[in-house]
PDB file of N, CA and C in Angstrom:
ATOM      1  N   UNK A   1      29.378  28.290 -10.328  1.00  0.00           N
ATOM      2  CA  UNK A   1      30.448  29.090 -10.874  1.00  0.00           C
ATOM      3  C   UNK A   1      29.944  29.877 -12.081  1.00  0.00           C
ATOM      4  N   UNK A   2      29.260  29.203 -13.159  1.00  0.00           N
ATOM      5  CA  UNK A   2      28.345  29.532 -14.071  1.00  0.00           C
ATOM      6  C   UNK A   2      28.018  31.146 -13.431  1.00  0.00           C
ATOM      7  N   UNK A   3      27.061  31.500 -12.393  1.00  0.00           N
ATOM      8  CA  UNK A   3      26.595  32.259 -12.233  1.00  0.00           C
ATOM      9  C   UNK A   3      27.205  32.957 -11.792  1.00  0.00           C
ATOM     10  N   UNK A   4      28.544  32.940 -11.238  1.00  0.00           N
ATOM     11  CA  UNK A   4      29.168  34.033 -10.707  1.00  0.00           C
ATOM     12  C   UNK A   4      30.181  34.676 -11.782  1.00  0.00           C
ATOM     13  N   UNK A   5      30.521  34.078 -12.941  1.00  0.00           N
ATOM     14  CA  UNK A   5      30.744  34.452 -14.025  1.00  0.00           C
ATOM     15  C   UNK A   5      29.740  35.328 -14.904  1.00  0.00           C
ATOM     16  N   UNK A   6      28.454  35.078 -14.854  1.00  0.00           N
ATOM     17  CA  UNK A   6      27.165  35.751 -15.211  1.00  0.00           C
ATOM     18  C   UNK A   6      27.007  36.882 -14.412  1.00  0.00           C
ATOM     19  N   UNK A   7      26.839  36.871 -13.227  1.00  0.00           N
ATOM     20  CA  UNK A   7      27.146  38.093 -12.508  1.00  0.00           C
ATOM     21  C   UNK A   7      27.904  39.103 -13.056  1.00  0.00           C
ATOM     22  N   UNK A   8      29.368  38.759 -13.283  1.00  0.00           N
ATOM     23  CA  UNK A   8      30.742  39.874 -13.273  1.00  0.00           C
ATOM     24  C   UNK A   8      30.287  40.407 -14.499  1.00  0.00           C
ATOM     25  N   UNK A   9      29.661  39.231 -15.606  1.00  0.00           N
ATOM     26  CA  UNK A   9      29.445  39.587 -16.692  1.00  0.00           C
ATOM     27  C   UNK A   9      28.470  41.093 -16.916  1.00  0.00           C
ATOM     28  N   UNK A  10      27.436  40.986 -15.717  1.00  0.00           N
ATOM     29  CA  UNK A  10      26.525  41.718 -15.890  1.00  0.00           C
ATOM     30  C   UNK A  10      26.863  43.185 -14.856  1.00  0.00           C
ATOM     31  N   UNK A  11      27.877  43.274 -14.788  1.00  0.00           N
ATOM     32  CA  UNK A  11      28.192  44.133 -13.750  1.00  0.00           C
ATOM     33  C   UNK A  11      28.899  45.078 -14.737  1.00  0.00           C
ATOM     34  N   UNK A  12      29.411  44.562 -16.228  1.00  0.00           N
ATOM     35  CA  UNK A  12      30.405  44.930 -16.567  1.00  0.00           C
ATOM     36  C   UNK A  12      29.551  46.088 -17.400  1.00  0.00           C
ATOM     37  N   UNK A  13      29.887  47.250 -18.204  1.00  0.00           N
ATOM     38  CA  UNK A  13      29.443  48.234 -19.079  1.00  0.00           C
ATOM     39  C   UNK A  13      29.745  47.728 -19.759  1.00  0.00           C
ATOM     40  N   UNK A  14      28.622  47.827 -21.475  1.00  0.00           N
ATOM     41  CA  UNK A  14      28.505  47.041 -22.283  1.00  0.00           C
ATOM     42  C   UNK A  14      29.923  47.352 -22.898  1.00  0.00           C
ATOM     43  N   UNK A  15      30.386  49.266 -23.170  1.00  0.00           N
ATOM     44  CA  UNK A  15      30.983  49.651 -23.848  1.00  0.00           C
ATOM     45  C   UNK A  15      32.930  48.661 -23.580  1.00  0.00           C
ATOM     46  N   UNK A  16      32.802  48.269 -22.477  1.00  0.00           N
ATOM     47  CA  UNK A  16      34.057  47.632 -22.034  1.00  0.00           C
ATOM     48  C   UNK A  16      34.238  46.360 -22.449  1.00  0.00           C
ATOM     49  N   UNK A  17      32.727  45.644 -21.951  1.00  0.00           N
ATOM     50  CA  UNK A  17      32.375  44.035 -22.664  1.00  0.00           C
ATOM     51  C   UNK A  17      32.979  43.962 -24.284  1.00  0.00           C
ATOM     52  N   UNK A  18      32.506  44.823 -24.948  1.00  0.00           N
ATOM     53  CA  UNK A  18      32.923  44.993 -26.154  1.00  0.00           C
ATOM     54  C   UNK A  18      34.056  45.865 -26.912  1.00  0.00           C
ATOM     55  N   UNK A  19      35.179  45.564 -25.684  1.00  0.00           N
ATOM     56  CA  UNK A  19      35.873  46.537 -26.427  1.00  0.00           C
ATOM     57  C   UNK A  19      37.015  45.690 -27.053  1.00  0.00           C
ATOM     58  N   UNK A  20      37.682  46.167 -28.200  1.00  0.00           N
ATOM     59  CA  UNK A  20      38.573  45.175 -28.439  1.00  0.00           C
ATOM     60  C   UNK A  20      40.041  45.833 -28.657  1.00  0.00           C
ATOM     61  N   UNK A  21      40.125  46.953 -28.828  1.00  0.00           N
ATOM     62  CA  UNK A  21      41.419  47.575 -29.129  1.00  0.00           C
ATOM     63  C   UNK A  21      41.783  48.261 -27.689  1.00  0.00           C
ATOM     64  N   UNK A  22      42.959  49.479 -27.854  1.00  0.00           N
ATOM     65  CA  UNK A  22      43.409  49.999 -26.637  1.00  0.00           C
ATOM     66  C   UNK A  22      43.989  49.401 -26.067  1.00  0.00           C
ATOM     67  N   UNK A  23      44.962  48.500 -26.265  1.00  0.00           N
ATOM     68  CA  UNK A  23      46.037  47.797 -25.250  1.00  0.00           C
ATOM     69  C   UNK A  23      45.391  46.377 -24.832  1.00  0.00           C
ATOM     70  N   UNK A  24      43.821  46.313 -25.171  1.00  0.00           N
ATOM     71  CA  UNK A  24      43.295  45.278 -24.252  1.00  0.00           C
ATOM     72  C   UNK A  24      43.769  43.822 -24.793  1.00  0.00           C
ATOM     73  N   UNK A  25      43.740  42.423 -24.180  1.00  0.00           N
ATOM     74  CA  UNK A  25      44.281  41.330 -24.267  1.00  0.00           C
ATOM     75  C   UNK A  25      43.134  40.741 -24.052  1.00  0.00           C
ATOM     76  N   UNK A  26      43.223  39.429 -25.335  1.00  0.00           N
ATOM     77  CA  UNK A  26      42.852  38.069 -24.317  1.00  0.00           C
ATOM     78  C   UNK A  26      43.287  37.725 -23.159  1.00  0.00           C
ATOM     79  N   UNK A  27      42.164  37.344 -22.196  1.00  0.00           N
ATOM     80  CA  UNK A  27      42.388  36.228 -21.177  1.00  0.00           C
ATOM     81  C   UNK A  27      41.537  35.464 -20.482  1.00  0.00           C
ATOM     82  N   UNK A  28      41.606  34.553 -20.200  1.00  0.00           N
ATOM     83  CA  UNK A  28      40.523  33.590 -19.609  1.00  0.00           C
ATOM     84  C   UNK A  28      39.978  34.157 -18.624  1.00  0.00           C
ATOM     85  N   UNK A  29      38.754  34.452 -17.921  1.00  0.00           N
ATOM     86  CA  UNK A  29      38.258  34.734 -16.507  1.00  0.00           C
ATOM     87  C   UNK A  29      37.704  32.822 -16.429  1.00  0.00           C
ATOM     88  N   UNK A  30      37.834  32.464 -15.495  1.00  0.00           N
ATOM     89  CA  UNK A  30      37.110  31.161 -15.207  1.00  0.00           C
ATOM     90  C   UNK A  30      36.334  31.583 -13.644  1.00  0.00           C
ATOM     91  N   UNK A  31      36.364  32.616 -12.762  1.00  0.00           N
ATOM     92  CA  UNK A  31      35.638  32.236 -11.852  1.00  0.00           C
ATOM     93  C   UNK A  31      35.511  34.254 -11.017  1.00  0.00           C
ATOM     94  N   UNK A  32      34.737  34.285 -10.259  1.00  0.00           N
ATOM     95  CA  UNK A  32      34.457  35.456  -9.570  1.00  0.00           C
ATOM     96  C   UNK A  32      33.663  35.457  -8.726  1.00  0.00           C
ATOM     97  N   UNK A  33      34.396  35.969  -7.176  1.00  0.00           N
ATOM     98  CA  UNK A  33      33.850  35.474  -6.275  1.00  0.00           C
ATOM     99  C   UNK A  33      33.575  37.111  -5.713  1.00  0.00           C
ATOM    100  N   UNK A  34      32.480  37.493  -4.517  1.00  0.00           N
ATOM    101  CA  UNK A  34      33.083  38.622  -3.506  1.00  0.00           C
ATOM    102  C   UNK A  34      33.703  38.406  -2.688  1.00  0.00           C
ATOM    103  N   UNK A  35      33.666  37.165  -1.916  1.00  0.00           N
ATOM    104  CA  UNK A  35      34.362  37.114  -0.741  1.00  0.00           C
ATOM    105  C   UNK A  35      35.535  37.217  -0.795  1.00  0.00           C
ATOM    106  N   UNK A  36      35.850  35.848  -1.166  1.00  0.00           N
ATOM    107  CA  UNK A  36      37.811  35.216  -1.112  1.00  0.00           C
ATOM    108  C   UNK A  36      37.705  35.030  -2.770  1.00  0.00           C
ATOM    109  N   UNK A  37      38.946  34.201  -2.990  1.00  0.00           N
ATOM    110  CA  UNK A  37      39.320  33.786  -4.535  1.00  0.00           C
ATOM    111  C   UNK A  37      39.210  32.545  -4.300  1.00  0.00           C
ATOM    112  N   UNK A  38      38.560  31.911  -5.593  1.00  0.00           N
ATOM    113  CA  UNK A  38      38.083  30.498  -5.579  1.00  0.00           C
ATOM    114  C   UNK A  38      39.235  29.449  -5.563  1.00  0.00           C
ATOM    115  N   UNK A  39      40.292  29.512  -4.774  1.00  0.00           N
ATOM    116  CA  UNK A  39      41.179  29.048  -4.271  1.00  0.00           C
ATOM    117  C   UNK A  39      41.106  27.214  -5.679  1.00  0.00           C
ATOM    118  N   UNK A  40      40.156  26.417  -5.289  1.00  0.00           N
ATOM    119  CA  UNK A  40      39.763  25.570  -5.804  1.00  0.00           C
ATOM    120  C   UNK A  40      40.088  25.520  -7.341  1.00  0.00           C
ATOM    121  N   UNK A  41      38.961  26.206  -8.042  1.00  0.00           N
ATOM    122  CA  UNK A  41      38.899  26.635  -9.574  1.00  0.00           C
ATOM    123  C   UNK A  41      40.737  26.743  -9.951  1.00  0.00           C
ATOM    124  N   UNK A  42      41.324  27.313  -9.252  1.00  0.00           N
ATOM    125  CA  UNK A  42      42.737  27.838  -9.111  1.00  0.00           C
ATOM    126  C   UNK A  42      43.432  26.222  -9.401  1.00  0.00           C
ATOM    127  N   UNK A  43      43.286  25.945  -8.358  1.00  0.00           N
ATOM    128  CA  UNK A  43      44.496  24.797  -8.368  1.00  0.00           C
ATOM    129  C   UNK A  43      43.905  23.704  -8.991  1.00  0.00           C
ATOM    130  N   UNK A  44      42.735  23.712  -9.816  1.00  0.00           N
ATOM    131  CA  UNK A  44      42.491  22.517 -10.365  1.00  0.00           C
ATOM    132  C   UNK A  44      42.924  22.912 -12.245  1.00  0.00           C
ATOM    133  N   UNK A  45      42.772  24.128 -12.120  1.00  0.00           N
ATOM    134  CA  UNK A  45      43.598  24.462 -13.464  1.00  0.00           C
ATOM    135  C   UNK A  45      44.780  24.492 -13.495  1.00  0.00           C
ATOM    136  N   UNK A  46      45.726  24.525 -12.393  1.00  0.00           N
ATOM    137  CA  UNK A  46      46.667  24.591 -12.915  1.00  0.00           C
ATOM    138  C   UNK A  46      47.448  23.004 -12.470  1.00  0.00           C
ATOM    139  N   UNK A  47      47.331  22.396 -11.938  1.00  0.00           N
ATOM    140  CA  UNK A  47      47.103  20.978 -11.542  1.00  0.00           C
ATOM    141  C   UNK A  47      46.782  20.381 -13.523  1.00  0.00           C
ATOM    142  N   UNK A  48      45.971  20.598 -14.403  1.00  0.00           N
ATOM    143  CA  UNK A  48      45.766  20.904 -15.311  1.00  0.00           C
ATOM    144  C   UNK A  48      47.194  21.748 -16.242  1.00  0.00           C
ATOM    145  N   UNK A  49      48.070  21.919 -15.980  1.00  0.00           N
ATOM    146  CA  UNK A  49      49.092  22.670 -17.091  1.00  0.00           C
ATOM    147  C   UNK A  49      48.042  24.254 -17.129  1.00  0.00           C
ATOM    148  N   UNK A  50      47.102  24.727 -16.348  1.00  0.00           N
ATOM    149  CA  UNK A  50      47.005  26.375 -17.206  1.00  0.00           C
ATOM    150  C   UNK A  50      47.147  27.267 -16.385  1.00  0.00           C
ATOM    151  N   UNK A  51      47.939  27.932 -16.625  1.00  0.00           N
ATOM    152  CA  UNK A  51      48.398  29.507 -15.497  1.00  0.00           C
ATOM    153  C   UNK A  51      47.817  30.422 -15.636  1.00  0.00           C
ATOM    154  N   UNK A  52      46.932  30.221 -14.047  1.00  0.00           N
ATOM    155  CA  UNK A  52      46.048  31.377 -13.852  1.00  0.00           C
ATOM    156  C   UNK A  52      46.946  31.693 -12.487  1.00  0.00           C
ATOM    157  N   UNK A  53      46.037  32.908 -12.284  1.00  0.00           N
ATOM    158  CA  UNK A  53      46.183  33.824 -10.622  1.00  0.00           C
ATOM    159  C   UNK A  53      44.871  34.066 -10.114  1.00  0.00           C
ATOM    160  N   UNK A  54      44.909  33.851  -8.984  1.00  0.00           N
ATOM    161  CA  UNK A  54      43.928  34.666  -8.270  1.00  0.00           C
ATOM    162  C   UNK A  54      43.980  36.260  -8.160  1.00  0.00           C
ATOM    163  N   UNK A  55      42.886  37.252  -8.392  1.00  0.00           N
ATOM    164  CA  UNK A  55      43.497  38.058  -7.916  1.00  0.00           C
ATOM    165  C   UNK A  55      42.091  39.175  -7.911  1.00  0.00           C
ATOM    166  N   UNK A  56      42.619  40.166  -7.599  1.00  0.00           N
ATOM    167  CA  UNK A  56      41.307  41.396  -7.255  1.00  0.00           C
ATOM    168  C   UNK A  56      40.927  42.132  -8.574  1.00  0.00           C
ATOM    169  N   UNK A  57      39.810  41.897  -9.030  1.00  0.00           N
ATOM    170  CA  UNK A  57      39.243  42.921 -10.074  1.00  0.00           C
ATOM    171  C   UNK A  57      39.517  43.686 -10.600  1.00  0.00           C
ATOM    172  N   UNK A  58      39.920  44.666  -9.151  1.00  0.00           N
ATOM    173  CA  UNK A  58      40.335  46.281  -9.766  1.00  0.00           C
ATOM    174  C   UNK A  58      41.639  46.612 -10.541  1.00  0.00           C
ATOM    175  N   UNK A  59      42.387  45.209 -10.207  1.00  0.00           N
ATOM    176  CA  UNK A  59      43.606  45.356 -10.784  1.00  0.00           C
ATOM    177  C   UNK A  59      43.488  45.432 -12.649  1.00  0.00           C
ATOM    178  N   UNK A  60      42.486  45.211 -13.282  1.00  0.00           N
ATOM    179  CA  UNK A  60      42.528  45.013 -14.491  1.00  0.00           C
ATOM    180  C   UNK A  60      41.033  45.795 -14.807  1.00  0.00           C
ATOM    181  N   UNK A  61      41.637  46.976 -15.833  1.00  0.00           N
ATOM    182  CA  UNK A  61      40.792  47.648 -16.945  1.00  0.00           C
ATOM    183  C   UNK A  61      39.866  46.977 -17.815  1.00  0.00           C
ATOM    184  N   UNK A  62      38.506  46.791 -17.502  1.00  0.00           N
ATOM    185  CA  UNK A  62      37.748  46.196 -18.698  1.00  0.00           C
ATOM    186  C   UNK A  62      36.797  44.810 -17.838  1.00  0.00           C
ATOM    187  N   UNK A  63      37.209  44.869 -16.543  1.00  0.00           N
ATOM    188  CA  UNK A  63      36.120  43.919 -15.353  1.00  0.00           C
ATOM    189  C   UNK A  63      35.798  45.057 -14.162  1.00  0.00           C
ATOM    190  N   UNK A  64      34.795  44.171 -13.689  1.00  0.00           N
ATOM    191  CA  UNK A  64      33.632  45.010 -13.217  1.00  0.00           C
ATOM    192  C   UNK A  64      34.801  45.281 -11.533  1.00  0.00           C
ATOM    193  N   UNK A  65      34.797  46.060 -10.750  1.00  0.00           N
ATOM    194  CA  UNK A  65      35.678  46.279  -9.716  1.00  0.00           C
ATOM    195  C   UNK A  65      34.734  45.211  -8.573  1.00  0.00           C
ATOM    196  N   UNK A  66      35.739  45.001  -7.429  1.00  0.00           N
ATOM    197  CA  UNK A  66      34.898  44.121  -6.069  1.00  0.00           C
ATOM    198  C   UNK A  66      34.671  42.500  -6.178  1.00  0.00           C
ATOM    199  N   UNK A  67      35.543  42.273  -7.327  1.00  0.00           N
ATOM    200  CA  UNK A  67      35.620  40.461  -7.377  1.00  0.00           C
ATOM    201  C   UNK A  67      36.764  40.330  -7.444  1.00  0.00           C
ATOM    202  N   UNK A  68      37.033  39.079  -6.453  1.00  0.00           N
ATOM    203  CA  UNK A  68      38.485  37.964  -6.887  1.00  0.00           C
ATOM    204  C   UNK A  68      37.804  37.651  -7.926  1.00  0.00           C
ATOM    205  N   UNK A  69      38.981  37.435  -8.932  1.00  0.00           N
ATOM    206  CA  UNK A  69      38.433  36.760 -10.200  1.00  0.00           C
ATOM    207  C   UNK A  69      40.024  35.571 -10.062  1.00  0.00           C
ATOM    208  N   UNK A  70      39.660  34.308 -10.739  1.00  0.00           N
ATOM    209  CA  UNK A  70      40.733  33.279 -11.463  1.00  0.00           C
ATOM    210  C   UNK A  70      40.545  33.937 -12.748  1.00  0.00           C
ATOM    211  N   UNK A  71      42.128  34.321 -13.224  1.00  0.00           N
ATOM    212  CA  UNK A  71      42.064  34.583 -15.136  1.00  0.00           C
ATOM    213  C   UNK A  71      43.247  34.136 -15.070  1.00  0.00           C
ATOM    214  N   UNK A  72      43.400  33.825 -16.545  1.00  0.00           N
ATOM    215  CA  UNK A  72      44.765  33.308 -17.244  1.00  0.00           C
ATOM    216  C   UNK A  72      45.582  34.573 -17.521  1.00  0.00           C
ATOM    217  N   UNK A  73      46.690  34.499 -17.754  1.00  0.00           N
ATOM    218  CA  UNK A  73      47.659  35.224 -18.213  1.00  0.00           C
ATOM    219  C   UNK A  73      47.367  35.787 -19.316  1.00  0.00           C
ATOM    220  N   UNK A  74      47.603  37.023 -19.804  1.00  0.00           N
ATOM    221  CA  UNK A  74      47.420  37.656 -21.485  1.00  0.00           C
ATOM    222  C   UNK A  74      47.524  36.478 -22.632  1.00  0.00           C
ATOM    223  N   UNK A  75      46.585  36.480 -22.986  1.00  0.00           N
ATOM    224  CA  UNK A  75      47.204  35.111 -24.268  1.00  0.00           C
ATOM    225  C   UNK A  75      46.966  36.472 -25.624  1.00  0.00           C
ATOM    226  N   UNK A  76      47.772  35.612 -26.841  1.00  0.00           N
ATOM    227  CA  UNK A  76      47.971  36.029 -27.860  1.00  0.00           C
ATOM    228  C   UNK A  76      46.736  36.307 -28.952  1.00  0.00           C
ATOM    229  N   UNK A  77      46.109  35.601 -28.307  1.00  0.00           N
ATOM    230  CA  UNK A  77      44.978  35.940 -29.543  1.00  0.00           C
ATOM    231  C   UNK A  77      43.840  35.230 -28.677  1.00  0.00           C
ATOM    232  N   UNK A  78      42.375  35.746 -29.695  1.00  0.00           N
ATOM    233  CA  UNK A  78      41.388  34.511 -29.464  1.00  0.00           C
ATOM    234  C   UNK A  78      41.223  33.807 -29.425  1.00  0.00           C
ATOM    235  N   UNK A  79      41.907  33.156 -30.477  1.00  0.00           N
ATOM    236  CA  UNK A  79      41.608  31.352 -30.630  1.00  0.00           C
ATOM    237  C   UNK A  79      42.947  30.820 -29.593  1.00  0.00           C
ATOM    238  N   UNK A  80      43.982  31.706 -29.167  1.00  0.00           N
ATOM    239  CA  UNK A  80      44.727  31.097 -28.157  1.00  0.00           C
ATOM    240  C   UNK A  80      43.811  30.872 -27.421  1.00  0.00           C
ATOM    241  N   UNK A  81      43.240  31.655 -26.245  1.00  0.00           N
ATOM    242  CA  UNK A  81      42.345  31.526 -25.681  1.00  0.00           C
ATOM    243  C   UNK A  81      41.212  30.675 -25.647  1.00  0.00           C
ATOM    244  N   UNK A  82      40.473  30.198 -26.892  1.00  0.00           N
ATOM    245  CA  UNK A  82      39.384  29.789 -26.644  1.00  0.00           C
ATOM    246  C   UNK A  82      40.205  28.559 -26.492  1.00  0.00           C
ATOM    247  N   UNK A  83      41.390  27.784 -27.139  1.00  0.00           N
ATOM    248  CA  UNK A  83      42.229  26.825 -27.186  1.00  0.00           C
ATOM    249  C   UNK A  83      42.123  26.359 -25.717  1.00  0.00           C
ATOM    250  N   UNK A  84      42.456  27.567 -24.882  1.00  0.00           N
ATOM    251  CA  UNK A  84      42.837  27.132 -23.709  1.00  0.00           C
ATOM    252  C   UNK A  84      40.972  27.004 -23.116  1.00  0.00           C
ATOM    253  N   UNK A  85      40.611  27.855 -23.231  1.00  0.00           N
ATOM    254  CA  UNK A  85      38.761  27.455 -22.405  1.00  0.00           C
ATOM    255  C   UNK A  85      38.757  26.019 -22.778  1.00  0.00           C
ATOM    256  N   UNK A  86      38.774  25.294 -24.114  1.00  0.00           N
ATOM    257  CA  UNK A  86      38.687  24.148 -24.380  1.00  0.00           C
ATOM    258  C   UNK A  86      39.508  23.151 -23.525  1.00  0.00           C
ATOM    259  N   UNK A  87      40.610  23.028 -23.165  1.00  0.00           N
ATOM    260  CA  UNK A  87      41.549  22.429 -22.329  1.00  0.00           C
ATOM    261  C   UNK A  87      40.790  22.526 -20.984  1.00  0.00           C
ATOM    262  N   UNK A  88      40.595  23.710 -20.479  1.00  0.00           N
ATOM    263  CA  UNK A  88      39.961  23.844 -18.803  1.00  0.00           C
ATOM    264  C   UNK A  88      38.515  23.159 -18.772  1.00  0.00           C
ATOM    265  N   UNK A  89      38.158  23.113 -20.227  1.00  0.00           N
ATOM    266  CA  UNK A  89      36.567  22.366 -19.680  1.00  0.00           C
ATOM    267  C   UNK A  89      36.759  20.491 -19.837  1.00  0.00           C
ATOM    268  N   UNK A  90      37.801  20.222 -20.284  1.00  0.00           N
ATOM    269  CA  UNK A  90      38.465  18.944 -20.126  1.00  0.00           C
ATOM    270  C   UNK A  90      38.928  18.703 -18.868  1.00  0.00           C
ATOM    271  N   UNK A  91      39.339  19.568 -18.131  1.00  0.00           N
ATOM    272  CA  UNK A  91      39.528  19.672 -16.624  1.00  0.00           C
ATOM    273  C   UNK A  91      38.395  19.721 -15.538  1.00  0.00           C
ATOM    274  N   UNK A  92      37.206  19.968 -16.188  1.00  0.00           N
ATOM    275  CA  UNK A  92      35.782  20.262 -15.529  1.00  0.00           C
ATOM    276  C   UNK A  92      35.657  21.919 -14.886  1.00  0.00           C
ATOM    277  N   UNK A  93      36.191  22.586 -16.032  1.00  0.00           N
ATOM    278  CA  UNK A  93      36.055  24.327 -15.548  1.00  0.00           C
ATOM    279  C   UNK A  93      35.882  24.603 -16.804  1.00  0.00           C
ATOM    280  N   UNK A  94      34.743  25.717 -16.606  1.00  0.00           N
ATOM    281  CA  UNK A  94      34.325  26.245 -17.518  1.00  0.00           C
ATOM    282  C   UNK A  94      35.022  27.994 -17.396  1.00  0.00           C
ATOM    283  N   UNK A  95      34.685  28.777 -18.396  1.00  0.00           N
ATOM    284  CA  UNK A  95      35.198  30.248 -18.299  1.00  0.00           C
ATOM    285  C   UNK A  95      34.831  30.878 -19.871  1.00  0.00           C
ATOM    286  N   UNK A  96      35.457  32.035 -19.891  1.00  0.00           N
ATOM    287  CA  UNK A  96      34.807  32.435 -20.885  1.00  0.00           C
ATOM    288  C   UNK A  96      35.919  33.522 -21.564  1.00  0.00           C
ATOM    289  N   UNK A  97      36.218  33.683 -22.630  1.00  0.00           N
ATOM    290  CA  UNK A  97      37.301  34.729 -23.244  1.00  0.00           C
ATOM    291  C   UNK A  97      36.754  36.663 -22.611  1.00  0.00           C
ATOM    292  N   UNK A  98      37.871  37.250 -22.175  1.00  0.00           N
ATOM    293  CA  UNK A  98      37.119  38.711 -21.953  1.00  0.00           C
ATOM    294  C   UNK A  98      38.842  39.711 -22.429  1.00  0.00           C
ATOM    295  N   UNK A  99      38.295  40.971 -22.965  1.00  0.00           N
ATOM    296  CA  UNK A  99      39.357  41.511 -23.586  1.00  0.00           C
ATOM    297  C   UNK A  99      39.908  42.315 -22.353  1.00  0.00           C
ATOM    298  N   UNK A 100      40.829  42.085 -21.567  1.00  0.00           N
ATOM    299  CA  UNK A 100      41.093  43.037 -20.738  1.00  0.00           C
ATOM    300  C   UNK A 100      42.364  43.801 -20.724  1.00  0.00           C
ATOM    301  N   UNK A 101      43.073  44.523 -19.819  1.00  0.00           N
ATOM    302  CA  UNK A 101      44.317  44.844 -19.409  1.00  0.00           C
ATOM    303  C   UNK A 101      44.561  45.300 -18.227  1.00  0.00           C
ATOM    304  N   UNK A 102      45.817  44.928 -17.773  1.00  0.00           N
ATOM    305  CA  UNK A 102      46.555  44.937 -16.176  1.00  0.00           C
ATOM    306  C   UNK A 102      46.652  46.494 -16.007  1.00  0.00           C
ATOM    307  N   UNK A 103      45.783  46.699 -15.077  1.00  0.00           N
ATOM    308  CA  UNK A 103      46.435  48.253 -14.784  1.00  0.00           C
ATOM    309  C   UNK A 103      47.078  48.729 -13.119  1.00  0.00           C
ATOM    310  N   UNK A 104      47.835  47.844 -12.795  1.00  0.00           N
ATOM    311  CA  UNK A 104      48.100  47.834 -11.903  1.00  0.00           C
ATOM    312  C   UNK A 104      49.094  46.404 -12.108  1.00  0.00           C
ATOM    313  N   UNK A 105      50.492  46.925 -11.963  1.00  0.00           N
ATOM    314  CA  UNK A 105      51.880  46.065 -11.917  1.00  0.00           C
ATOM    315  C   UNK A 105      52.081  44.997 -10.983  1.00  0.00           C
ATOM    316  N   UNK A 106      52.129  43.458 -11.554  1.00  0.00           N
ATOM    317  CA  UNK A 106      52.149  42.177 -10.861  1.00  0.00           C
ATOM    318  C   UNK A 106      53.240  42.575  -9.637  1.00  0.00           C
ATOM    319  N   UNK A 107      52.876  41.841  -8.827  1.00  0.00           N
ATOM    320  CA  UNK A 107      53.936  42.139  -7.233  1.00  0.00           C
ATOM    321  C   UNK A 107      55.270  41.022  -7.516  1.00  0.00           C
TER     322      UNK A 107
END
């Protein structure tokens, strides 16, 4: 999983990796797949109390397009976030904080 997180990571333009203003949000990415969505990673976090979605890349400004990714919901800040990475690796999932935003309206 490690590496498929390393992947998206490296797919991403630095200028986006680092962006922090413009609407963008905390949120957890914990997983990124090409095929399907890590169905797994999914329900063991939230089995766990943390609300993620599966869902397609392109839907969100600031990740690389062509991955299911598992991410958490917009959290409020960083340290919300890292709060919560800390909780999911108590669960045995790891992930990593990324500044993004929804550009494309939940169904």
């Amino acid at each position: 999983m490690r590496r498929l997180i390393l992947a998206l990571a490296l797919c991403l333009p630095a200028s986006l990796a680092g962006a922090q203003g413009g609407g963008l949000q905390p949120h957890n990415l914990y997983s990124s797949t090409r095929d399907r969505a890590d169905l797994v990673t999914m329900r063991r976090l939230i089995a766990c109390g943390i609300q993620v979605a599966a869902e397609d890349s392109n839907f969100y400004e600031g990740l690389a397009s062509g991955f299911y990714v598992v991410i958490s919901d917009p959290l409020p800040s960083r340290a919300a976030a890292e709060a919560q990475l800390a909780r999911a690796q108590n669960c045995g999932v790891t992930g990593q904080v990324r500044m993004v935003r929804r550009k494309i309206a939940p169904h």
